[in-house]
C-alpha atoms as a PDB file:
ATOM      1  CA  UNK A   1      -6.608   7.710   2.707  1.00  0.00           C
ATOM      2  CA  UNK A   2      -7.763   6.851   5.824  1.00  0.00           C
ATOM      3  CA  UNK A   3      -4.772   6.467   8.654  1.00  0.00           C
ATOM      4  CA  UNK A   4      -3.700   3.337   9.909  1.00  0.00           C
ATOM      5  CA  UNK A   5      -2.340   1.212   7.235  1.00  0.00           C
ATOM      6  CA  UNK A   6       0.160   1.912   4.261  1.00  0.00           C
ATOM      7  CA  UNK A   7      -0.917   0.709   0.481  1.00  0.00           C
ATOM      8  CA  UNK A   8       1.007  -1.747  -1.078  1.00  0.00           C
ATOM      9  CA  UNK A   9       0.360  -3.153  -4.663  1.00  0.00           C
ATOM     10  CA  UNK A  10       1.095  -5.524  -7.527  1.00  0.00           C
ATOM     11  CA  UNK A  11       0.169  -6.782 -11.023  1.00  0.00           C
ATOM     12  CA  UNK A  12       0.805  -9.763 -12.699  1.00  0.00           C
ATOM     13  CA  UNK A  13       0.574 -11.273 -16.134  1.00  0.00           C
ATOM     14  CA  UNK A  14       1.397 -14.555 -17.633  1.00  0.00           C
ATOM     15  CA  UNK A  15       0.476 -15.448 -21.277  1.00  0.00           C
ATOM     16  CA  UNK A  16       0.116 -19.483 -19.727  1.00  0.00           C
ATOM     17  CA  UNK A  17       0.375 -21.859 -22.592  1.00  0.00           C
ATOM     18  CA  UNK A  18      -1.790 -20.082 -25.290  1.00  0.00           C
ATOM     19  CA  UNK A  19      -0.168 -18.479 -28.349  1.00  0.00           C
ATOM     20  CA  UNK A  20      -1.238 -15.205 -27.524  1.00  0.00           C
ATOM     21  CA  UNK A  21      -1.995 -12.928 -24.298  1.00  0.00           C
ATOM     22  CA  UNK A  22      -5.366 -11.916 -24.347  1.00  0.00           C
ATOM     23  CA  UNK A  23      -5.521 -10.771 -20.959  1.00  0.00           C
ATOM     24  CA  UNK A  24      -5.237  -6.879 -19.775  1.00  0.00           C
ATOM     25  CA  UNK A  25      -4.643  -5.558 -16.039  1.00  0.00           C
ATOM     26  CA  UNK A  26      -3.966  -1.966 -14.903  1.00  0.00           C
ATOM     27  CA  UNK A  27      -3.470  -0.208 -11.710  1.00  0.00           C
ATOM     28  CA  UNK A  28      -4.194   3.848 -12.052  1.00  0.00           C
ATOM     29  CA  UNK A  29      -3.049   5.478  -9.082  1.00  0.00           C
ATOM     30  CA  UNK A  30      -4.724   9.223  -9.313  1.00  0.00           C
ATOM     31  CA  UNK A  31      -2.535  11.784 -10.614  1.00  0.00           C
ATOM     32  CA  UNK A  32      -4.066  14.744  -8.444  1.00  0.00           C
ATOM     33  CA  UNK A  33      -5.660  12.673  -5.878  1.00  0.00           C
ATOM     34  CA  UNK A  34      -3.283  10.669  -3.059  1.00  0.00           C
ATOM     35  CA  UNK A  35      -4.834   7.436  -1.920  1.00  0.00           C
ATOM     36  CA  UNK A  36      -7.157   6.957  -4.956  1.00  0.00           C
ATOM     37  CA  UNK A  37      -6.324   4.360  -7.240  1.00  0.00           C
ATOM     38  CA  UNK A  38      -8.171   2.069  -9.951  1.00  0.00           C
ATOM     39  CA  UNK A  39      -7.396  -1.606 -10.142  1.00  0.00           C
ATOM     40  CA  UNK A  40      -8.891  -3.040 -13.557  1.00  0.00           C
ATOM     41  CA  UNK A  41      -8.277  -6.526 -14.758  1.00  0.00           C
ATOM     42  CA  UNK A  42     -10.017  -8.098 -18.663  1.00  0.00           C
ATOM     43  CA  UNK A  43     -10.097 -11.443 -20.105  1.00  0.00           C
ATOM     44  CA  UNK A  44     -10.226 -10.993 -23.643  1.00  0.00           C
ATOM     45  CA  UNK A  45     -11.694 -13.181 -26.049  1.00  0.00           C
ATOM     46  CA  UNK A  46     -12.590 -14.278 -29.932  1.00  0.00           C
ATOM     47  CA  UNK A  47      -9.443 -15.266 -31.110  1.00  0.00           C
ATOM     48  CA  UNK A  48      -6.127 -14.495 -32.094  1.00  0.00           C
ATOM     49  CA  UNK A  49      -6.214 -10.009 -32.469  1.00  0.00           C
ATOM     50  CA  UNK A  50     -10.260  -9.859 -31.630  1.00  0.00           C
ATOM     51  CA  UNK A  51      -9.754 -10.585 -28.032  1.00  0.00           C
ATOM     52  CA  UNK A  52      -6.339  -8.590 -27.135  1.00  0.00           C
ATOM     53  CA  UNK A  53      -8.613  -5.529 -29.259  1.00  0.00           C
ATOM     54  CA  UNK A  54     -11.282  -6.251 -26.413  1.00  0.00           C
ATOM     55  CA  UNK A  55      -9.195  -6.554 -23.401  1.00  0.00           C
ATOM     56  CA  UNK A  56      -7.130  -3.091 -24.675  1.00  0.00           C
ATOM     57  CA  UNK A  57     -10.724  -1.210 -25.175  1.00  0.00           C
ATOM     58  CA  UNK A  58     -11.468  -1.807 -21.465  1.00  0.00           C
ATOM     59  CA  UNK A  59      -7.901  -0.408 -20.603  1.00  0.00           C
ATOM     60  CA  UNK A  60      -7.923   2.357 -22.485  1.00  0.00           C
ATOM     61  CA  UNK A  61     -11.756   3.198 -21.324  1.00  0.00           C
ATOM     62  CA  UNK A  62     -10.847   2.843 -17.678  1.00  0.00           C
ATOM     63  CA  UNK A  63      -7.747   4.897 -17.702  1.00  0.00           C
ATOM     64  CA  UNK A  64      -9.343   7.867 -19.936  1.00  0.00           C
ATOM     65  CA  UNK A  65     -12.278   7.999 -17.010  1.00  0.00           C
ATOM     66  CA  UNK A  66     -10.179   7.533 -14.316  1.00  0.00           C
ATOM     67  CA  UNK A  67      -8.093  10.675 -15.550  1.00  0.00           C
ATOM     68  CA  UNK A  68     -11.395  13.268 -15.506  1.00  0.00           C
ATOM     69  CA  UNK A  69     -12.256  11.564 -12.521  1.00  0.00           C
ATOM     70  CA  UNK A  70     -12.887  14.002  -9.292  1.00  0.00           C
ATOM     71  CA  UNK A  71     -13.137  11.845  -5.535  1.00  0.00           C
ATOM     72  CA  UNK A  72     -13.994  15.015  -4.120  1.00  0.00           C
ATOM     73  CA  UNK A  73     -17.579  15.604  -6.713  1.00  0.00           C
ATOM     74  CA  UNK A  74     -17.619  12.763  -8.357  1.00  0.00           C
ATOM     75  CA  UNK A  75     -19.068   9.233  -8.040  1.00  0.00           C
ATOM     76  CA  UNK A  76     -17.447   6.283  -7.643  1.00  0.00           C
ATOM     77  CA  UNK A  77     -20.482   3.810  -8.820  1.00  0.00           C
ATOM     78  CA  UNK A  78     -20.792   6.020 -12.048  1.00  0.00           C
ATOM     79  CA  UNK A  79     -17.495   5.964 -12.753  1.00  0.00           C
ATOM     80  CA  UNK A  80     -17.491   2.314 -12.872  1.00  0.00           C
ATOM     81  CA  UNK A  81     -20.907   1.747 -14.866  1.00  0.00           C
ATOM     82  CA  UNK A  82     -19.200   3.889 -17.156  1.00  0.00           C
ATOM     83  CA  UNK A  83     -16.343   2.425 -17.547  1.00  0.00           C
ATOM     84  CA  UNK A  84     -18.471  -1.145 -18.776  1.00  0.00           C
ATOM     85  CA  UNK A  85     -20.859   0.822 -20.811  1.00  0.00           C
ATOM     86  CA  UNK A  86     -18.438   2.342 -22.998  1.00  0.00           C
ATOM     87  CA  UNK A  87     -16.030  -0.107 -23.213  1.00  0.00           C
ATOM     88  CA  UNK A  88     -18.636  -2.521 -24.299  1.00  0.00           C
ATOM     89  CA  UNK A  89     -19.472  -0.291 -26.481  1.00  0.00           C
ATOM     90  CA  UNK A  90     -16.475   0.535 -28.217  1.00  0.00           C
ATOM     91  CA  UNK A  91     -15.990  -3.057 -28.437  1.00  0.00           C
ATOM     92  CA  UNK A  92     -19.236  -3.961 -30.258  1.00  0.00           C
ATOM     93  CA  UNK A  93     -18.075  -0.835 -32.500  1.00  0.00           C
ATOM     94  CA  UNK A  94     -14.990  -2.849 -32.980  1.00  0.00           C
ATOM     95  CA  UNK A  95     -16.690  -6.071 -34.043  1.00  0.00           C
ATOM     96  CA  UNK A  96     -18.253  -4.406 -36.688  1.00  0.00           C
ATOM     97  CA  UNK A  97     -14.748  -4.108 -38.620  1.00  0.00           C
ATOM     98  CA  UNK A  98     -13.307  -7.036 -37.851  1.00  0.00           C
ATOM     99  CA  UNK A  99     -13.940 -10.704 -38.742  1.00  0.00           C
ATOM    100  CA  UNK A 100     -13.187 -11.793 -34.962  1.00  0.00           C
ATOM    101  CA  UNK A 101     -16.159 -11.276 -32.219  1.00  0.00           C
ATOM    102  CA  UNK A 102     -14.233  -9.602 -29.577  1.00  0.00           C
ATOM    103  CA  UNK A 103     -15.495  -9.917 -26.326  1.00  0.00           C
ATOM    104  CA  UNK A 104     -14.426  -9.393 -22.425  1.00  0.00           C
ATOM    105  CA  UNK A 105     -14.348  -9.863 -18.781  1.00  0.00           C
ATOM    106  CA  UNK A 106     -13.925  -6.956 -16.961  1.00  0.00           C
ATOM    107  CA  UNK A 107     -13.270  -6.794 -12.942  1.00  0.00           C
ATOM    108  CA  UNK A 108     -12.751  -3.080 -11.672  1.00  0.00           C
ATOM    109  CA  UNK A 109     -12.211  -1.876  -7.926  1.00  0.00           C
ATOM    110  CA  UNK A 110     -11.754   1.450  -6.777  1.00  0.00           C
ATOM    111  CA  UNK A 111     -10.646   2.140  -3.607  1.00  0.00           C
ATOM    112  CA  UNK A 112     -11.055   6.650  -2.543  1.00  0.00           C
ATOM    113  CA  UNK A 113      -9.222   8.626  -0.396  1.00  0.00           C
ATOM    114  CA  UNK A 114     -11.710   7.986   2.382  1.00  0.00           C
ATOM    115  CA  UNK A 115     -11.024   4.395   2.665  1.00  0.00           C
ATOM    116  CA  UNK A 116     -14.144   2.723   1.161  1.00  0.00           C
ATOM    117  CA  UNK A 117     -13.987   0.624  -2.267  1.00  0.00           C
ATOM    118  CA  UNK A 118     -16.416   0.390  -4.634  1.00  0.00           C
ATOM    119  CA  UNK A 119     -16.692  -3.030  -6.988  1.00  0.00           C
ATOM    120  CA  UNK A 120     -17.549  -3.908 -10.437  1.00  0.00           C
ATOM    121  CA  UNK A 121     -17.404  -6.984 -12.617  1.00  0.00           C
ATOM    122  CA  UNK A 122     -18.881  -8.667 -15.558  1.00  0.00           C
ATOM    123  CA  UNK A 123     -17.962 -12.217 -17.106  1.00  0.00           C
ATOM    124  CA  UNK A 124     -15.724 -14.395 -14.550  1.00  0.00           C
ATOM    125  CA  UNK A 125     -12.922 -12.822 -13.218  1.00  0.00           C
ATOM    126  CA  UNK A 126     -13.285 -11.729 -10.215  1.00  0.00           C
ATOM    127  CA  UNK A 127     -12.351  -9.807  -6.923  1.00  0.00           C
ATOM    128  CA  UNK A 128     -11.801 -11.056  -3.599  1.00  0.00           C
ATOM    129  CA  UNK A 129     -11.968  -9.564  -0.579  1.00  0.00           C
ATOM    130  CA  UNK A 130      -9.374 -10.562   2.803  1.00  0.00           C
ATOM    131  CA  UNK A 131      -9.074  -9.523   6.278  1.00  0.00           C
ATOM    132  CA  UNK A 132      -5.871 -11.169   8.368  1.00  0.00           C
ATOM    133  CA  UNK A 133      -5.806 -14.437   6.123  1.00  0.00           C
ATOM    134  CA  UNK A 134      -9.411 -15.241   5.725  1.00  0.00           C
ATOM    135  CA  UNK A 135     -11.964 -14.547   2.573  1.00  0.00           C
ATOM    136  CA  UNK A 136     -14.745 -11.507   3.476  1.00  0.00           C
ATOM    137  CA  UNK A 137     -16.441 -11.366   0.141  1.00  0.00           C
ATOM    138  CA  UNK A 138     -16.095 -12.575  -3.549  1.00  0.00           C
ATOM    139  CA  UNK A 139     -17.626 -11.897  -6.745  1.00  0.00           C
ATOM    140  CA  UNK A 140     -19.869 -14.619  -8.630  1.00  0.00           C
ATOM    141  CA  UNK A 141     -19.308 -15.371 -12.083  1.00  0.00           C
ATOM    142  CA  UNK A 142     -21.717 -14.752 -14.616  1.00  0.00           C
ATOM    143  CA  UNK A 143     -20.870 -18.022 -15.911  1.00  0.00           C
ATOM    144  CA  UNK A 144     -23.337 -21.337 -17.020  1.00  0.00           C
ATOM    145  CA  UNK A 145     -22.087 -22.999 -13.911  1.00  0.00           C
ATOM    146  CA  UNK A 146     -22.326 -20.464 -11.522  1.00  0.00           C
ATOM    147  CA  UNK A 147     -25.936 -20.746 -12.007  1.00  0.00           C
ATOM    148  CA  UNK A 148     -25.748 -24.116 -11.313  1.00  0.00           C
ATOM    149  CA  UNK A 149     -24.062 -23.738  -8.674  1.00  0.00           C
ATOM    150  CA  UNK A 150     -26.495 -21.002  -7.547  1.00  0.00           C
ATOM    151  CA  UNK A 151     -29.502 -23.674  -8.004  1.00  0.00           C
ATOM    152  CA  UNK A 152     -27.883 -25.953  -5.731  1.00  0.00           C
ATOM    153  CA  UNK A 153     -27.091 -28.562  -8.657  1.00  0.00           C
ATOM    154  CA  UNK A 154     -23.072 -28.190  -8.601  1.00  0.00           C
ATOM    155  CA  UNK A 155     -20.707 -27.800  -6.022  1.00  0.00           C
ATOM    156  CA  UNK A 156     -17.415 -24.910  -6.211  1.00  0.00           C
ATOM    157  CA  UNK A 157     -15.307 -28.129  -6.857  1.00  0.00           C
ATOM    158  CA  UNK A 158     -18.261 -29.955  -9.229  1.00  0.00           C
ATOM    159  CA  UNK A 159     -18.042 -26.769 -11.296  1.00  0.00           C
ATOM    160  CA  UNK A 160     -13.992 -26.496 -12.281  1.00  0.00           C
ATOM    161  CA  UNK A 161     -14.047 -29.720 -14.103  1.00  0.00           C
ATOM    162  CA  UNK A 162     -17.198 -29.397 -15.667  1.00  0.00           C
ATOM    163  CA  UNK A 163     -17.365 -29.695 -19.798  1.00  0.00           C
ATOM    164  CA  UNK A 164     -19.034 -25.986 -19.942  1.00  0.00           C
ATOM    165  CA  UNK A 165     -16.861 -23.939 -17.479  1.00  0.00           C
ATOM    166  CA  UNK A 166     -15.925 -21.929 -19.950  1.00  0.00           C
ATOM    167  CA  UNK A 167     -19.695 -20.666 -20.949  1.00  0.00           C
ATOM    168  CA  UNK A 168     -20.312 -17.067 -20.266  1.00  0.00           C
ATOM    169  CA  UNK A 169     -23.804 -15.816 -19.311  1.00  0.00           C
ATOM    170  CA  UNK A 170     -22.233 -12.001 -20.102  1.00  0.00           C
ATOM    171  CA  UNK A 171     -19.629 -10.325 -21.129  1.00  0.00           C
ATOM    172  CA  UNK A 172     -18.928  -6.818 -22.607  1.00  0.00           C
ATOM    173  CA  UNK A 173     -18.744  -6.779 -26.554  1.00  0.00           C
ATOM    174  CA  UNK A 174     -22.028  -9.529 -26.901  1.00  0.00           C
ATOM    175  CA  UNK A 175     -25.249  -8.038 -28.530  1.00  0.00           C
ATOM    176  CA  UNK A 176     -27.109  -7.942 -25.096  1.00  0.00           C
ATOM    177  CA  UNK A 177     -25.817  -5.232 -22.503  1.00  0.00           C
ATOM    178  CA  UNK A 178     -23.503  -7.069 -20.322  1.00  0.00           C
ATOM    179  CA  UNK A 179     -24.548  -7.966 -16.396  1.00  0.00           C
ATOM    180  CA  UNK A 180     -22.701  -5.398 -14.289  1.00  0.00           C
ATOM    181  CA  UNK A 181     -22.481  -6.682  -9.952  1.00  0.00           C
ATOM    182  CA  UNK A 182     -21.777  -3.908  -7.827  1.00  0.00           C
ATOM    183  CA  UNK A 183     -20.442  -4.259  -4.258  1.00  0.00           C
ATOM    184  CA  UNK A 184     -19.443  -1.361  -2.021  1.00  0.00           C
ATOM    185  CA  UNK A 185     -16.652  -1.797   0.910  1.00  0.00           C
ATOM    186  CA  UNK A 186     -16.965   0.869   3.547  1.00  0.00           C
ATOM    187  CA  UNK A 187     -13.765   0.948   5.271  1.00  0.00           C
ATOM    188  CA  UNK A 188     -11.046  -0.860   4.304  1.00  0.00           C
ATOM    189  CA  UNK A 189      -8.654  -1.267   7.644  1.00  0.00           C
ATOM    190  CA  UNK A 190      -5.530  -2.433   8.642  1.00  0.00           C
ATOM    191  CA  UNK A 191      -5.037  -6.238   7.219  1.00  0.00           C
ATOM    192  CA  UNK A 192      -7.525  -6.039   4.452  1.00  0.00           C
ATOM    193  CA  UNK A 193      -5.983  -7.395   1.167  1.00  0.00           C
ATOM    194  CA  UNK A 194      -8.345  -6.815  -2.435  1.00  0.00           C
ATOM    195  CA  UNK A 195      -7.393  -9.044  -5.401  1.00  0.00           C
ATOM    196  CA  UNK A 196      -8.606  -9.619  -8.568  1.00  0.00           C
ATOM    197  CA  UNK A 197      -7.655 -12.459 -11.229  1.00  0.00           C
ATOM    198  CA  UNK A 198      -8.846 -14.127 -14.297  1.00  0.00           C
ATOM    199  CA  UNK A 199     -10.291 -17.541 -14.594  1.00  0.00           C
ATOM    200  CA  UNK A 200      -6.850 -18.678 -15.985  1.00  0.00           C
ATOM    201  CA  UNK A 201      -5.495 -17.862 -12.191  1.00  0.00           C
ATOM    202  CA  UNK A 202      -8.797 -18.695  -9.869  1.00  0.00           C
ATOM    203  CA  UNK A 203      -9.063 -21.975 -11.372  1.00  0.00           C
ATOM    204  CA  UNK A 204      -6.110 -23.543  -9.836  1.00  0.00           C
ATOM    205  CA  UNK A 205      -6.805 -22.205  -6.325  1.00  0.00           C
ATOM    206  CA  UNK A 206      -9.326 -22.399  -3.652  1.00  0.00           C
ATOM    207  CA  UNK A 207     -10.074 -19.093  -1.483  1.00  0.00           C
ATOM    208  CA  UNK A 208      -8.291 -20.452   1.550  1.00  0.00           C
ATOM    209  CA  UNK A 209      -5.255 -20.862  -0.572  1.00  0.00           C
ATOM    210  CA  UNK A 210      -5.447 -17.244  -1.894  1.00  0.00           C
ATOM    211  CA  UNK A 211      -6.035 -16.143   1.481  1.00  0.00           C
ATOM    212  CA  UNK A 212      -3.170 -17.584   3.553  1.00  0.00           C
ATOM    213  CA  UNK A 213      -0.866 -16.618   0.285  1.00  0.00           C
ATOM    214  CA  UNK A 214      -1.720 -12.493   0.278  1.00  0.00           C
ATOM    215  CA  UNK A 215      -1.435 -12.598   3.907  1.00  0.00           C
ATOM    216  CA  UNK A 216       2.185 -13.931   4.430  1.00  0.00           C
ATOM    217  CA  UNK A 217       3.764 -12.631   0.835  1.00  0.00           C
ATOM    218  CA  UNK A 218       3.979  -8.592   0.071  1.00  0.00           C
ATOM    219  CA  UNK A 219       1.632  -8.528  -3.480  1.00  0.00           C
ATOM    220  CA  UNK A 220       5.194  -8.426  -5.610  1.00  0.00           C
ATOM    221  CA  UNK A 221       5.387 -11.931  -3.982  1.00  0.00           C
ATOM    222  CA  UNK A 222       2.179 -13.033  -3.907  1.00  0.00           C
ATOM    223  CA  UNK A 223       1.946 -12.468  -7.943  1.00  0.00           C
ATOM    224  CA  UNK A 224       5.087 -14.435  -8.716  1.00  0.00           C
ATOM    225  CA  UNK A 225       4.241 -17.184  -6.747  1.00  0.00           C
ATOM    226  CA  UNK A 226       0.687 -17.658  -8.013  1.00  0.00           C
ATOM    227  CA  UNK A 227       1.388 -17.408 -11.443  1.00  0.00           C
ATOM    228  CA  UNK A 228       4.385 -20.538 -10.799  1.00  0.00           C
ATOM    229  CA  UNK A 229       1.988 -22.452  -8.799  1.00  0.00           C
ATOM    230  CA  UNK A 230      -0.923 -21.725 -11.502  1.00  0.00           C
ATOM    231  CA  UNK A 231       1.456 -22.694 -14.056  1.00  0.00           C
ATOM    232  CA  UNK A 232       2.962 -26.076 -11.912  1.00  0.00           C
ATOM    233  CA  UNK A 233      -1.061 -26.896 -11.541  1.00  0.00           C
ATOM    234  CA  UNK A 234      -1.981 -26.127 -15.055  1.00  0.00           C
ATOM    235  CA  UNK A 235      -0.033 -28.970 -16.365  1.00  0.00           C
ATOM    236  CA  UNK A 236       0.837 -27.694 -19.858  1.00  0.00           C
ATOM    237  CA  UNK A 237      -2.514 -26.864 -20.577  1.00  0.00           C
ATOM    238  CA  UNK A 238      -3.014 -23.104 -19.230  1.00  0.00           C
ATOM    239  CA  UNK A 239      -5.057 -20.017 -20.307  1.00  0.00           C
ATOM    240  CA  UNK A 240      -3.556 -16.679 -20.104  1.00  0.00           C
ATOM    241  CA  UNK A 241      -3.612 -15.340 -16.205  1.00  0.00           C
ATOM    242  CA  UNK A 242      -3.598 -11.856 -14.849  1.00  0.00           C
ATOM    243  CA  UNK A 243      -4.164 -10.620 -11.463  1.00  0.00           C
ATOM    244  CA  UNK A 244      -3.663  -7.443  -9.074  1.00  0.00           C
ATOM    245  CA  UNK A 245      -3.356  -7.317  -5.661  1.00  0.00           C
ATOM    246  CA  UNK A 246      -3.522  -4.274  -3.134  1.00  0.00           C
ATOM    247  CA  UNK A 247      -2.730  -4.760   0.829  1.00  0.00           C
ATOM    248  CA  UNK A 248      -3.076  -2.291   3.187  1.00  0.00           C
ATOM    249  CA  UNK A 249      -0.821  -3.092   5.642  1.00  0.00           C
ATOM    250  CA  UNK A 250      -0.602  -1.700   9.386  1.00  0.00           C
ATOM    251  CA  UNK A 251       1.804   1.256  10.373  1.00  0.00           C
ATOM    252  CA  UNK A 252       4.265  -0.056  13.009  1.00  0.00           C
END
């Protein structure tokens, strides 16, 4: 890992004010490999056992690639188109002996021993991208009203009450291959935060409010006080939540 900054890192789960936790996050940090790690984050869905089946498929996927995989030969991109191929694959497999239609969300970062951090994400959870307190880069949904959005007919707030948030434009585990977005971060330096969360946590908060809360919290904090304030916000009525967070934090 590239000098400079020290890694620090969280997960955190919450099952909201569902029945059941469908949600899945993982952080793999390389067993032969220092300063290579795998963040991966699913929303599972089609009901009650179909989408916890879905969200575990992408786990399980993720960590048995992330095992074989090599930083010094190996490819970061492939390893992540991988990881959605298979697991949607496995989870269409699934589907076939089951009466549920599992399906997922899957948002993946890498980050390699050189410093740079490779992206991937289908469905809408997402990854977000800080530096000192303000937002660099997210992800866009594959979502009904992202496209809206995208055509210029909704606005970010417009879109979090509207009747079809919920509607997916792809997700692993549906008959069509799911959309996969790449993004590629050369060097991550000193005050760079990475997070990634599902709707059931992004919904509650705008990117200046994520911002400002990875910057003054360590991620341990930042997790616990999301999830309460998603919670607080949610009113009774909240989907499961996940989210990771990894801040690489200047050497003083």
């Amino acid at each position: 890992m590239a000098k400079g900054f020290r890694i620090q890192a969280s997960t955190g789960i919450h099952r909201g004010d569902r029945d059941y936790q469908q949600d899945q996050v993982n952080l793999l940090s390389h067993a032969r490999h220092k300063g290579c790690l795998l963040a991966v984050l699913a929303d599972g869905m089609g009901g009650r056992s179909g989408g916890r089946k879905a969200s575990d498929q992408v786990m399980m996927t993720a960590k048995q690639l992330f095992d074989r995989f090599d930083p010094d030969t190996d490819d970061p991109v492939s390893l992540l188109k991988r990881i959605v191929e298979e697991a949607h694959i496995v989870i269409k497999l699934t589907a076939v002996s089951a009466e549920q239609e599992p399906h997922s969300t899957i948002a993946a970062f890498i980050v390699m021993p050189s410093g740079e951090s490779h992206w991937a994400h289908a469905g809408d959870s997402r990854i977000y991208h800080f530096h000192q307190g303000k937002l660099v880069k997210r992800t866009l949904d594959h979502s009904y009203v992202q496209s809206l959005i995208n055509q210029g007919e909704l606005t970010e707030q417009q879109a979090l009450d509207h009747p079809h948030a919920n509607i997916l434009m792809g997700c692993l585990g549906t008959e069509n291959d799911p959309p996969v977005d790449l993004h590629m971060v050369p060097k991550l330096e000193a005050g760079d935060t990475l997070l990634a969360c599902s709707d059931g946590l992004w919904h509650y908060f705008s990117p200046e409010e994520l911002a400002s809360t990875v910057a003054m919290l360590t991620p341990r904090e930042a997790c616990e006080f999301l999830i309460q304030k998603a919670r607080t916000r949610a009113r009774g009525a909240g989907d499961n939540l996940s989210l990771v967070i990894v801040k690489f934090d200047p050497i003083l």
